[in-house]
N, C-alpha and C. Protein backbone atom coordinates (compact mmCIF):
# COMPACT_ATOMS: atom_id res chain seq x y z
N UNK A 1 0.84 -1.17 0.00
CA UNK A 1 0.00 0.00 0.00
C UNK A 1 0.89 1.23 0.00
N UNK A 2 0.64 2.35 -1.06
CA UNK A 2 1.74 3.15 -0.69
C UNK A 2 1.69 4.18 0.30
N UNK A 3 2.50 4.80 0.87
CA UNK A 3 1.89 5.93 1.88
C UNK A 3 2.55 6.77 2.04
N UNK A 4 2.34 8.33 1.81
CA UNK A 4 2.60 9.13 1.56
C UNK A 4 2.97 10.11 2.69
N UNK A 5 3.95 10.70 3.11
CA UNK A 5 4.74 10.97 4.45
C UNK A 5 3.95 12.85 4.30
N UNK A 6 3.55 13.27 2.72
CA UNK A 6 3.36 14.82 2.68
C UNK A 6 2.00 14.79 3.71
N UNK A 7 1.70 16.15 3.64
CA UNK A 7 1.03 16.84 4.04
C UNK A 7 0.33 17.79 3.76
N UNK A 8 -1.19 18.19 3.89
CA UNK A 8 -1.84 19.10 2.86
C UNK A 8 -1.03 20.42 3.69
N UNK A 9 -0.66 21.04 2.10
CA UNK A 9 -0.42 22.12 2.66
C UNK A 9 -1.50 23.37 3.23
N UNK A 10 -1.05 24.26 4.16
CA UNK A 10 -1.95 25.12 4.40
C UNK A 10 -1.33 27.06 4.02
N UNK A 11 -0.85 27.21 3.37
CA UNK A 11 -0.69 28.68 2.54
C UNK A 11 -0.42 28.23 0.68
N UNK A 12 -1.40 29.64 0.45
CA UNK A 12 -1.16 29.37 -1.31
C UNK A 12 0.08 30.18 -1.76
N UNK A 13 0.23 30.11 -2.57
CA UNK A 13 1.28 31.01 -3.42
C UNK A 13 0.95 32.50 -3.67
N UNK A 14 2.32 33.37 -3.36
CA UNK A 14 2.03 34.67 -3.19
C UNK A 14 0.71 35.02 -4.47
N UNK A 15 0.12 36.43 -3.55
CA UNK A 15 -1.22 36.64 -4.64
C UNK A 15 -0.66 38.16 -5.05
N UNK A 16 0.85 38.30 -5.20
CA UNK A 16 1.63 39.34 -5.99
C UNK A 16 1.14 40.85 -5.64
N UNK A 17 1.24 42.05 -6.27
CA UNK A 17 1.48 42.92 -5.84
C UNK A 17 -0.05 43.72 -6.28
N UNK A 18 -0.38 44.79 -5.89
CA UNK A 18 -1.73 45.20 -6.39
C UNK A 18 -1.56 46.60 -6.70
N UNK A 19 -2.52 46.77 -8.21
CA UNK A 19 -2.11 47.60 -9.07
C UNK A 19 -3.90 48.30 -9.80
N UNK A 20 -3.83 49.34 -10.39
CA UNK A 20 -5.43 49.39 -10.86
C UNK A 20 -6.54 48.82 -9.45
N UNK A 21 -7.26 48.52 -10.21
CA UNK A 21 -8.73 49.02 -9.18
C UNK A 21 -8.70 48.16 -7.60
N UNK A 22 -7.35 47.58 -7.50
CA UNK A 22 -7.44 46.84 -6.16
C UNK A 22 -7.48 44.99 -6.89
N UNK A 23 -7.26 44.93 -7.79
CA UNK A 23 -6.81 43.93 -8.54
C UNK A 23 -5.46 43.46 -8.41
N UNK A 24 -4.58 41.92 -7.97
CA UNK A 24 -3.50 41.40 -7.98
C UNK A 24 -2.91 41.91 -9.54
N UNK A 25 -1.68 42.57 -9.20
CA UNK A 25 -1.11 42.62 -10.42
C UNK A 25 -0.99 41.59 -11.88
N UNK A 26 -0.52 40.18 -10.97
CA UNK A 26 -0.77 39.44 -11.73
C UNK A 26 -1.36 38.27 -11.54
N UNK A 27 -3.00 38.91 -11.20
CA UNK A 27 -3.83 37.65 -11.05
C UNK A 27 -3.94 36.66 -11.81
N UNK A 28 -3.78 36.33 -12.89
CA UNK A 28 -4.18 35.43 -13.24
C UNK A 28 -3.09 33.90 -12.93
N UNK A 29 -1.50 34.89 -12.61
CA UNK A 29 -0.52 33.78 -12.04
C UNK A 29 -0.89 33.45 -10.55
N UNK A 30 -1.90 34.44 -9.82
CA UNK A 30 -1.88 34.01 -8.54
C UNK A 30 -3.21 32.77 -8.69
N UNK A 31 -4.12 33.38 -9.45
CA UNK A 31 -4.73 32.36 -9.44
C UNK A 31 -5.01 30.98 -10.11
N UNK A 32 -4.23 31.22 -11.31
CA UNK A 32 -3.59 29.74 -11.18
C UNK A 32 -2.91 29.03 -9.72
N UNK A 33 -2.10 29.85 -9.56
CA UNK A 33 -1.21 29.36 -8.44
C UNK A 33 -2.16 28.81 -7.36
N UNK A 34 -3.36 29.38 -6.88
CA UNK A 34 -4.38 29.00 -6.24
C UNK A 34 -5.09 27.58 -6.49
N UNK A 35 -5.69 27.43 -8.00
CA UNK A 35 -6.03 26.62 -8.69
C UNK A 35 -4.91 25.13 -8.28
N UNK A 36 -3.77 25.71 -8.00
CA UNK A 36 -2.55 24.45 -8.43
C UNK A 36 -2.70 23.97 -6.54
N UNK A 37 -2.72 24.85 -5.82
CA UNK A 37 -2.61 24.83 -3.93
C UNK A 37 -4.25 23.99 -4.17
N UNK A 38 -5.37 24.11 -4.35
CA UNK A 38 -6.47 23.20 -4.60
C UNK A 38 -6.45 21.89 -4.74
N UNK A 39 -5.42 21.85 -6.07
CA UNK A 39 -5.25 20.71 -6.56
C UNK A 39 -4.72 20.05 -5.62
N UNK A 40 -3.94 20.24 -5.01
CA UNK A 40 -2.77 19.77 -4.54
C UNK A 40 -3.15 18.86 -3.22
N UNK A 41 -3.87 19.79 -2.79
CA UNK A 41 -4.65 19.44 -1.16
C UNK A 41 -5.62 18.45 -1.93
N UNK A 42 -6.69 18.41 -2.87
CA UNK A 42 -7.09 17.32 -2.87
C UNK A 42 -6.42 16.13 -3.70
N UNK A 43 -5.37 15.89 -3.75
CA UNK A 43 -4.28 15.40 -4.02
C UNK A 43 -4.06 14.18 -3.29
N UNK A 44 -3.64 15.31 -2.13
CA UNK A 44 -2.81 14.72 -0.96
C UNK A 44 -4.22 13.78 -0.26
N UNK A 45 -5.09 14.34 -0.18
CA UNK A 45 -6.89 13.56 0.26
C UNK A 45 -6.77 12.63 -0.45
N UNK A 46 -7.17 12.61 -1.29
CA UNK A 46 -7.12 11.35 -2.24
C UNK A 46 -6.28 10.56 -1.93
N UNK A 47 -4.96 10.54 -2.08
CA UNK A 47 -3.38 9.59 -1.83
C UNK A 47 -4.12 9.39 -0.19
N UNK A 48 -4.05 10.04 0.35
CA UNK A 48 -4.17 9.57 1.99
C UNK A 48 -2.44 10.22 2.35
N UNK A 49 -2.41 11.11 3.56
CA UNK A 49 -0.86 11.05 4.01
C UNK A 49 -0.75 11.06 6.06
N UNK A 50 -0.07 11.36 6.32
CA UNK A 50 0.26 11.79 7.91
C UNK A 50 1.40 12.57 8.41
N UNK A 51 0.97 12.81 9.39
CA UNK A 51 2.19 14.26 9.93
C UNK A 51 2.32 14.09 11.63
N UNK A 52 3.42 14.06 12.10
CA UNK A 52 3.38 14.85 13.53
C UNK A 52 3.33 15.80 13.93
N UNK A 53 2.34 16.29 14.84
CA UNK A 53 2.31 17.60 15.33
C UNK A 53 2.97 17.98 16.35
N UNK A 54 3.29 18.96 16.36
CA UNK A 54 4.19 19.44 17.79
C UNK A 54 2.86 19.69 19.03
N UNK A 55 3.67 18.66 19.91
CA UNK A 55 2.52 18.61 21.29
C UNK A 55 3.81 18.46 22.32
N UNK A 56 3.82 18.92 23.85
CA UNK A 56 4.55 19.46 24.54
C UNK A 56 4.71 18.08 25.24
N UNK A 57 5.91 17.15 25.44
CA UNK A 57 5.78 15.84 25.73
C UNK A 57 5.56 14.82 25.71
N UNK A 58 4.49 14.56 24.40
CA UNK A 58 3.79 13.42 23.83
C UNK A 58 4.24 13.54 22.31
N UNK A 59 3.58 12.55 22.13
CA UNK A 59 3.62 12.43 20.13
C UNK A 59 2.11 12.43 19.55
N UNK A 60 2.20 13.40 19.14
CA UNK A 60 0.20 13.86 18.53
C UNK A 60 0.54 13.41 16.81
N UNK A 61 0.10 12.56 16.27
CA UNK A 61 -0.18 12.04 14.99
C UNK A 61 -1.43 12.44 14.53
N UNK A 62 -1.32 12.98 12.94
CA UNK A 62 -2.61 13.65 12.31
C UNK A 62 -2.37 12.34 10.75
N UNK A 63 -3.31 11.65 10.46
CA UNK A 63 -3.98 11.15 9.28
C UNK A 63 -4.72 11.54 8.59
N UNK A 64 -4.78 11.01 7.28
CA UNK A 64 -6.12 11.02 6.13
C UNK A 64 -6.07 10.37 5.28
N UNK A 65 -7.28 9.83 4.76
CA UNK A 65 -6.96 9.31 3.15
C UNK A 65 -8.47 9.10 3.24
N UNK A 66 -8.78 8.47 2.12
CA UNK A 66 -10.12 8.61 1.04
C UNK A 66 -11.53 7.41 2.55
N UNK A 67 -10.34 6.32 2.86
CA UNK A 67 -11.01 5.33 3.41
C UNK A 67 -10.61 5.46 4.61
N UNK A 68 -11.79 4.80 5.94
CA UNK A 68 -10.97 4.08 7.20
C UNK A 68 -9.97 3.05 7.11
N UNK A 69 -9.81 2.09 6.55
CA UNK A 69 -8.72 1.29 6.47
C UNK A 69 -7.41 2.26 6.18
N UNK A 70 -7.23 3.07 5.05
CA UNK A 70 -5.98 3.59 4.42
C UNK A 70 -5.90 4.37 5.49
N UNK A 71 -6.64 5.19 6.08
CA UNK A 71 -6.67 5.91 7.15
C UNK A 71 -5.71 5.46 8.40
N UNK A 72 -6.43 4.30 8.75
CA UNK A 72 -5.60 3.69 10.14
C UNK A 72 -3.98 3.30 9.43
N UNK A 73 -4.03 2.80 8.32
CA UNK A 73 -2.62 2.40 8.09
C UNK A 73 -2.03 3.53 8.00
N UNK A 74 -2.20 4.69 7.42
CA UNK A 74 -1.53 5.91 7.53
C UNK A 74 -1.23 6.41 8.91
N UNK A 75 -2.04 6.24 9.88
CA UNK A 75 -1.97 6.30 11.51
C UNK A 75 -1.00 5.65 11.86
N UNK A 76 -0.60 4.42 11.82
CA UNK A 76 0.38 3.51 11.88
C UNK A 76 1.79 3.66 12.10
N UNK A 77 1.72 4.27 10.29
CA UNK A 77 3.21 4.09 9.32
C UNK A 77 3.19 5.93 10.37
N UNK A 78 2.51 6.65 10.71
CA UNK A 78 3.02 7.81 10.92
C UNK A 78 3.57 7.49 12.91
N UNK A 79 2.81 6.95 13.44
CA UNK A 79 3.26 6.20 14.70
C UNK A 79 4.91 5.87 14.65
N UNK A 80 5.34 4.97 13.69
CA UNK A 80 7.02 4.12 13.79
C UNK A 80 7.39 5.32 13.07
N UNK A 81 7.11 6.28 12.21
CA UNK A 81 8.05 7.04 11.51
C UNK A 81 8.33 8.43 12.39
N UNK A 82 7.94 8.12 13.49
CA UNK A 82 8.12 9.23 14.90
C UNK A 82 9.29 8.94 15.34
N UNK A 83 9.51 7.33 15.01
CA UNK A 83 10.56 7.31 16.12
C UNK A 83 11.73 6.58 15.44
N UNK A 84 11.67 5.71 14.32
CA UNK A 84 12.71 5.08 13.36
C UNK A 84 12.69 5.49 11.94
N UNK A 85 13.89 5.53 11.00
CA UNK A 85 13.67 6.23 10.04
C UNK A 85 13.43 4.36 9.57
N UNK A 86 12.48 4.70 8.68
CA UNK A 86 11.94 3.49 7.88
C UNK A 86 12.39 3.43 6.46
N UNK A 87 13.57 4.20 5.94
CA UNK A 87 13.52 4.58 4.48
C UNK A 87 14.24 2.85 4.37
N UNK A 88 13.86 2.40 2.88
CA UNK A 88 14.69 1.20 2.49
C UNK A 88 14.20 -0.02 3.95
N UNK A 89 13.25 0.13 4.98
CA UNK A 89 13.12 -1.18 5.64
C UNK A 89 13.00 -2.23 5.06
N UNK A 90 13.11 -3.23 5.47
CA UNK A 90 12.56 -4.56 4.66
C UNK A 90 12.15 -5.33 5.77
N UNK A 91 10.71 -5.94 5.49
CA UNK A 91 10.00 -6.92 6.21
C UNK A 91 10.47 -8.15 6.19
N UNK A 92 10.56 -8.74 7.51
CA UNK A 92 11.22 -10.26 7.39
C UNK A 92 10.22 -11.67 7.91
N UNK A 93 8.56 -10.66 8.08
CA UNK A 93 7.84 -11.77 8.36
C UNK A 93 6.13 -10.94 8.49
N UNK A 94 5.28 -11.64 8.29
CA UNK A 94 4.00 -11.19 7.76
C UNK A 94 3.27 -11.83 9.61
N UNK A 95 2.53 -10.46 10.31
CA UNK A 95 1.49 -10.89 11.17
C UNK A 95 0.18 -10.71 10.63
N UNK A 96 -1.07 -11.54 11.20
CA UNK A 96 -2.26 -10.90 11.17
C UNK A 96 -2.61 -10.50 11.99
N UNK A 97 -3.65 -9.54 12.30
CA UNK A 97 -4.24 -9.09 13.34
C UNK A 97 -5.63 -8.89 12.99
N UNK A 98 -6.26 -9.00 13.72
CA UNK A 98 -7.70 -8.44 14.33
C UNK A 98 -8.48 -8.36 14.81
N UNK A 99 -8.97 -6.89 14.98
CA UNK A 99 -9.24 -5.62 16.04
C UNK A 99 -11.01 -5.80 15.84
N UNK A 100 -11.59 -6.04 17.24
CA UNK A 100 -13.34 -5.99 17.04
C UNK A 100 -13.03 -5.05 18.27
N UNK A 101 -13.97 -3.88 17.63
CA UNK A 101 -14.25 -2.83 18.79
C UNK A 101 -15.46 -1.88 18.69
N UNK A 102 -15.79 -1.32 19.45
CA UNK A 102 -17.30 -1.05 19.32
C UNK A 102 -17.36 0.40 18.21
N UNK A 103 -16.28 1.24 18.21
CA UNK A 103 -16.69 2.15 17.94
C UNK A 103 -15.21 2.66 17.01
N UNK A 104 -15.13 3.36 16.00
CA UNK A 104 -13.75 3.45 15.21
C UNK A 104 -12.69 4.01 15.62
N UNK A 105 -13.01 4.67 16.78
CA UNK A 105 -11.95 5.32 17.51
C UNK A 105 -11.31 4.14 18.46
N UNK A 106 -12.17 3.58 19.03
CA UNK A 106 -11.91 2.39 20.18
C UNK A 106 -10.81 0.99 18.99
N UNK A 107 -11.09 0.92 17.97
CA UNK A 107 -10.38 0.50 16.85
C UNK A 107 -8.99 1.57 16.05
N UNK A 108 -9.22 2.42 16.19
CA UNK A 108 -8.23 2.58 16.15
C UNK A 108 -6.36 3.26 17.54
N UNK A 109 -7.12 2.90 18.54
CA UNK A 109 -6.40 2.61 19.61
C UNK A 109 -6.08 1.67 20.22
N UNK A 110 -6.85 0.41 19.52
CA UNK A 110 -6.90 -0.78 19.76
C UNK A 110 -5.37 -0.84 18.93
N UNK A 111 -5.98 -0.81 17.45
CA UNK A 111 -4.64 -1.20 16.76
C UNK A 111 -3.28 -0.94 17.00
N UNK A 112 -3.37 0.39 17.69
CA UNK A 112 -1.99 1.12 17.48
C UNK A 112 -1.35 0.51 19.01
N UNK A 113 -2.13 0.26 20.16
CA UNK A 113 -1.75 -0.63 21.53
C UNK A 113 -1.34 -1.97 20.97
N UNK A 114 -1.89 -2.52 19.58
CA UNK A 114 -1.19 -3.91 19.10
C UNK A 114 0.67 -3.54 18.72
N UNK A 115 0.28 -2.24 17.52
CA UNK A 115 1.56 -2.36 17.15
C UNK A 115 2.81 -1.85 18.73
N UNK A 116 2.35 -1.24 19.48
CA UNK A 116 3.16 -0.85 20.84
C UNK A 116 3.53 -2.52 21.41
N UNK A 117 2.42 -2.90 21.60
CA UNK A 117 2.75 -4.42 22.43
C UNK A 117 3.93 -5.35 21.57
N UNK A 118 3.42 -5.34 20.61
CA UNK A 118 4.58 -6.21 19.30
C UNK A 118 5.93 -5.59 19.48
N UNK A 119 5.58 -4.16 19.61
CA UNK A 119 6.94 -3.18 19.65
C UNK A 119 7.97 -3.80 20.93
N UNK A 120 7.10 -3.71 21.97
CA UNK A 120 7.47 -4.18 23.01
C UNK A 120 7.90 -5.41 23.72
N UNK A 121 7.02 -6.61 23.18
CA UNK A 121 7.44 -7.72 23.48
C UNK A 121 8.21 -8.76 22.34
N UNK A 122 8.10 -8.33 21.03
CA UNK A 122 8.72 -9.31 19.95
C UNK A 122 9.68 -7.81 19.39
N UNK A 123 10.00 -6.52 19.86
CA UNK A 123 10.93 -5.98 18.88
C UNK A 123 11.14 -5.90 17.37
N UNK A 124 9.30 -5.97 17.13
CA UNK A 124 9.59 -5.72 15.96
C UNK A 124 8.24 -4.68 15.77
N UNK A 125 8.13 -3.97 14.00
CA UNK A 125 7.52 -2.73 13.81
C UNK A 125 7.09 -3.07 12.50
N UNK A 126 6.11 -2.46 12.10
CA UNK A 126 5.39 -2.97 10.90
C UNK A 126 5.89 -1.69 9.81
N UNK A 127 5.98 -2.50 8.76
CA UNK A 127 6.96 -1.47 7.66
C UNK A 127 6.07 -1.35 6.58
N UNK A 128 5.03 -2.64 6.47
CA UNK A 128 3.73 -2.34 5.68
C UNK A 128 2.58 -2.71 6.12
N UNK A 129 1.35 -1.84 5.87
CA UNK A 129 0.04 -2.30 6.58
C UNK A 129 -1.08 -2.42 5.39
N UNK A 130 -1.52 -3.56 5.17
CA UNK A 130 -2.54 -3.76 4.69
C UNK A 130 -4.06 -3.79 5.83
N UNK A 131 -4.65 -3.15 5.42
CA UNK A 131 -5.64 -3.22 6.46
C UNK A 131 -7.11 -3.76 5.77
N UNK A 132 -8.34 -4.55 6.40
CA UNK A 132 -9.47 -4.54 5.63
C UNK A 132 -10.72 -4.49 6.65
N UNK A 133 -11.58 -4.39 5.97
CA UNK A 133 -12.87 -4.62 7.04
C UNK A 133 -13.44 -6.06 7.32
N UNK A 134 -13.69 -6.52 8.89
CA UNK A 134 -14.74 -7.47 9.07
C UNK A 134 -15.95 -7.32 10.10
N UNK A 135 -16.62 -7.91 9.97
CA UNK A 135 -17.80 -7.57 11.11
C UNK A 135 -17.43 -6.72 12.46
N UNK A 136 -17.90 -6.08 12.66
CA UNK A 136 -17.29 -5.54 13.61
C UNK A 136 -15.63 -4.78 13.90
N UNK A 137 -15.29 -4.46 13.07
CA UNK A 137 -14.07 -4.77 13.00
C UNK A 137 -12.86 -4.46 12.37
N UNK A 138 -11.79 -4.75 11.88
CA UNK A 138 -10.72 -4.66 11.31
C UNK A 138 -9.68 -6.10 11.11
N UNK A 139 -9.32 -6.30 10.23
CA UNK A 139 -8.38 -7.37 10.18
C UNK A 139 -6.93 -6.79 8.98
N UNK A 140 -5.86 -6.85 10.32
CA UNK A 140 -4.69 -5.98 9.46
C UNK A 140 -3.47 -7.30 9.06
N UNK A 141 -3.04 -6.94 8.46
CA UNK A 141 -1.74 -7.75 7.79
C UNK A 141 -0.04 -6.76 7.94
N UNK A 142 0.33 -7.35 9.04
CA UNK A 142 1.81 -6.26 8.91
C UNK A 142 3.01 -7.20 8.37
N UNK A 143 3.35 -6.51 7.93
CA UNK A 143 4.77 -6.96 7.54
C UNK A 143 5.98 -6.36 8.41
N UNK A 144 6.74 -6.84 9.22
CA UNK A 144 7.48 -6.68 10.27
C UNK A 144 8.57 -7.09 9.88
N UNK A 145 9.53 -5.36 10.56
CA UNK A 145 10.53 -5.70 10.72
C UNK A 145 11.04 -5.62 12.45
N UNK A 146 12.13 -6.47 12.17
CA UNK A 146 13.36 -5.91 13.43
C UNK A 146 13.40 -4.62 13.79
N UNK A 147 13.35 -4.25 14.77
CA UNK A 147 13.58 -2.68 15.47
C UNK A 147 15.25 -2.65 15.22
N UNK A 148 15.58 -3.46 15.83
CA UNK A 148 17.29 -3.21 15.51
C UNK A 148 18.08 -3.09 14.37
N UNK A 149 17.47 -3.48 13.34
CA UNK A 149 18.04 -3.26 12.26
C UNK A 149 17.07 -1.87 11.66
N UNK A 150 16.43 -0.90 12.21
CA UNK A 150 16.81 0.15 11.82
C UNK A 150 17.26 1.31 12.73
N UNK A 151 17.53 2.68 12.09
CA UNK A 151 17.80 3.43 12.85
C UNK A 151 16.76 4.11 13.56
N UNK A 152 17.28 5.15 14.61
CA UNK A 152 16.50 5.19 15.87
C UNK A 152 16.46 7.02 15.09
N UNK A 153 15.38 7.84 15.49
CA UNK A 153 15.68 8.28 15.00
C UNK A 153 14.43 9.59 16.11
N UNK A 154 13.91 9.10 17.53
CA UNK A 154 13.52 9.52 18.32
C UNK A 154 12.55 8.63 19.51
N UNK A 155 12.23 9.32 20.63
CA UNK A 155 11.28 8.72 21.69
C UNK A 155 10.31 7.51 21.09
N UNK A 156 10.86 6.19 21.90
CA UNK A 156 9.69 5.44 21.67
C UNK A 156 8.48 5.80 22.25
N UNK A 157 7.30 5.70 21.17
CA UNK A 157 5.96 5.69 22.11
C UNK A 157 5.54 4.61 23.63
N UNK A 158 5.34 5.22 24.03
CA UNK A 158 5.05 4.05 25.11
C UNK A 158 3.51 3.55 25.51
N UNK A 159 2.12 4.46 25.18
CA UNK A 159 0.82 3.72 25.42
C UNK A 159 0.40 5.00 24.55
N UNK A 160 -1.25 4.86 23.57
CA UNK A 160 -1.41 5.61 23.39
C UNK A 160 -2.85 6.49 24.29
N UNK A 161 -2.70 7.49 24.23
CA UNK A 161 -4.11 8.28 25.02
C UNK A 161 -5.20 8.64 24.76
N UNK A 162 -6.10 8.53 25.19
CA UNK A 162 -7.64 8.67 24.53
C UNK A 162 -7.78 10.63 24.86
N UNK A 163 -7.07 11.51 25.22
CA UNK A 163 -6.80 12.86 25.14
C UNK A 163 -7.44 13.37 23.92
N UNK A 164 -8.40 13.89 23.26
CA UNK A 164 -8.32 14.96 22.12
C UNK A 164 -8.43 13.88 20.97
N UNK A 165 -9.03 12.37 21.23
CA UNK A 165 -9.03 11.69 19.97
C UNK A 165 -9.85 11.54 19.02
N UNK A 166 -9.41 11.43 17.84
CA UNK A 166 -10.39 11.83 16.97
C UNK A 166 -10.10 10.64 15.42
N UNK A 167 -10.92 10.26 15.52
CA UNK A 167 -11.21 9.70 13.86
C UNK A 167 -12.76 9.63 13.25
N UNK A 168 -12.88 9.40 12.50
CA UNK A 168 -14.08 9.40 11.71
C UNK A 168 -13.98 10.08 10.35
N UNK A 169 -15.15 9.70 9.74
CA UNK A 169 -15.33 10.51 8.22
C UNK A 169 -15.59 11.82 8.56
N UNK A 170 -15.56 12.44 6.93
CA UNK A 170 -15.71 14.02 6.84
C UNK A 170 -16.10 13.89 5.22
N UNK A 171 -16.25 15.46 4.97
CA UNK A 171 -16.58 16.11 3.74
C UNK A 171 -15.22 15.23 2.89
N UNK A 172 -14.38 15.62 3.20
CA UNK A 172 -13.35 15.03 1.72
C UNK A 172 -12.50 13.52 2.24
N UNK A 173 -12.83 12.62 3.42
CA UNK A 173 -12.54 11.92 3.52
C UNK A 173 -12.40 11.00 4.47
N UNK A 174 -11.85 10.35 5.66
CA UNK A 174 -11.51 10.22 6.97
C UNK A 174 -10.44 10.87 7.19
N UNK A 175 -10.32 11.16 8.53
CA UNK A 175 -8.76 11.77 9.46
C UNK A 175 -8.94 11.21 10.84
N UNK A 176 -7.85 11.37 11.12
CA UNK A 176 -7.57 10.92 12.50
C UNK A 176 -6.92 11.76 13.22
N UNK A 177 -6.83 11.75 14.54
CA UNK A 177 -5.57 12.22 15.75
C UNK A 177 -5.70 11.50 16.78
N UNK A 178 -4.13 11.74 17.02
CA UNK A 178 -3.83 10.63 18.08
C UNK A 178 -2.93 11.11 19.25
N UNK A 179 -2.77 10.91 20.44
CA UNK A 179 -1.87 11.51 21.21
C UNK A 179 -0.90 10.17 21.61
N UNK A 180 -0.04 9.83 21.89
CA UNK A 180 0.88 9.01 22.59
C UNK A 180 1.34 9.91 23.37
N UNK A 181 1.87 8.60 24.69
CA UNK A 181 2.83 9.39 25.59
C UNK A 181 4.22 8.69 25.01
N UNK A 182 5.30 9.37 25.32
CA UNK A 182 6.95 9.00 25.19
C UNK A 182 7.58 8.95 26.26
């Protein structure tokens, strides 16, 4: 599944200098340029991506993509890429998992307490997530690697927090947030 590390951006391209009746000098480059910042953001919606936010002690993770499944895997891959650089990982063994929980948020804290526990007791981190739907539910496929064979690259998460959490659909897609403590 591929997954995309950008982020919608949030400023457009300068709207240039103003000239005549209160008109951009050269509107029609700003608004292309506008036209192109549009595109772009629903772009990035479409692909699905994730970001860390700066939160004072914890690790706050922001998701999106078109679906809940791509969604949570984007939650995930943005979880281990907090704390190991994942470029070039390679998986050396396939888990399944799955998550029955009442409600999509309760699922997706479920999942991410799986990948912590795995983290924790087998030392290893999922480098790809296939995710799908079942009754109730979720059923994920990771592909795992060794923690030690990559680099470290900040604070392991240690549990995540039900603080400010948020997933569900919207107008252009699902998103998520997440708080961990470190």
């Amino acid at each position: 599944m591929p997954v995309s590390t950008g982020a919608p951006s949030g400023a457009g391209e300068g709207a240039g200098k103003q000239s005549g009746a209160g008109r951009p000098a050269h509107a029609g480059v700003a608004a292309a340029g506008c036209a192109r910042q549009v595109m772009r953001q629903e772009d990035a919606m479409l692909r699905g991506g994730h970001r860390a936010v700066p939160h004072t002690a914890d690790l706050r993770v922001e998701a999106w993509a078109p679906t809940r499944e791509e969604c949570l895997a984007h939650a995930v891959r943005a979880v281990c890429e907090s704390f190991l650089d994942l470029t070039g990982a390679v998986g050396v063994r396939w888990r399944d998992v799955t998550v029955r929980e009442d409600s999509d948020e309760d699922v997706l804290v479920a999942l991410l307490e799986e990948i912590l526990y795995r983290l924790d007791t087998e030392g290893e981190i999922p480098v790809e997530v296939e995710p799908g739907p079942v009754a109730d539910g979720l059923r994920v496929r990771l592909r795992m690697a060794d923690i030690d064979s990559l680099p470290s690259t900040g604070a392991v998460p240690k549990a995540v927090t039900l603080h400010e959490l948020g997933f569900g659909p919207g107008p252009e897609g699902w998103t998520c947030v997440v708080t961990l403590d470190v």
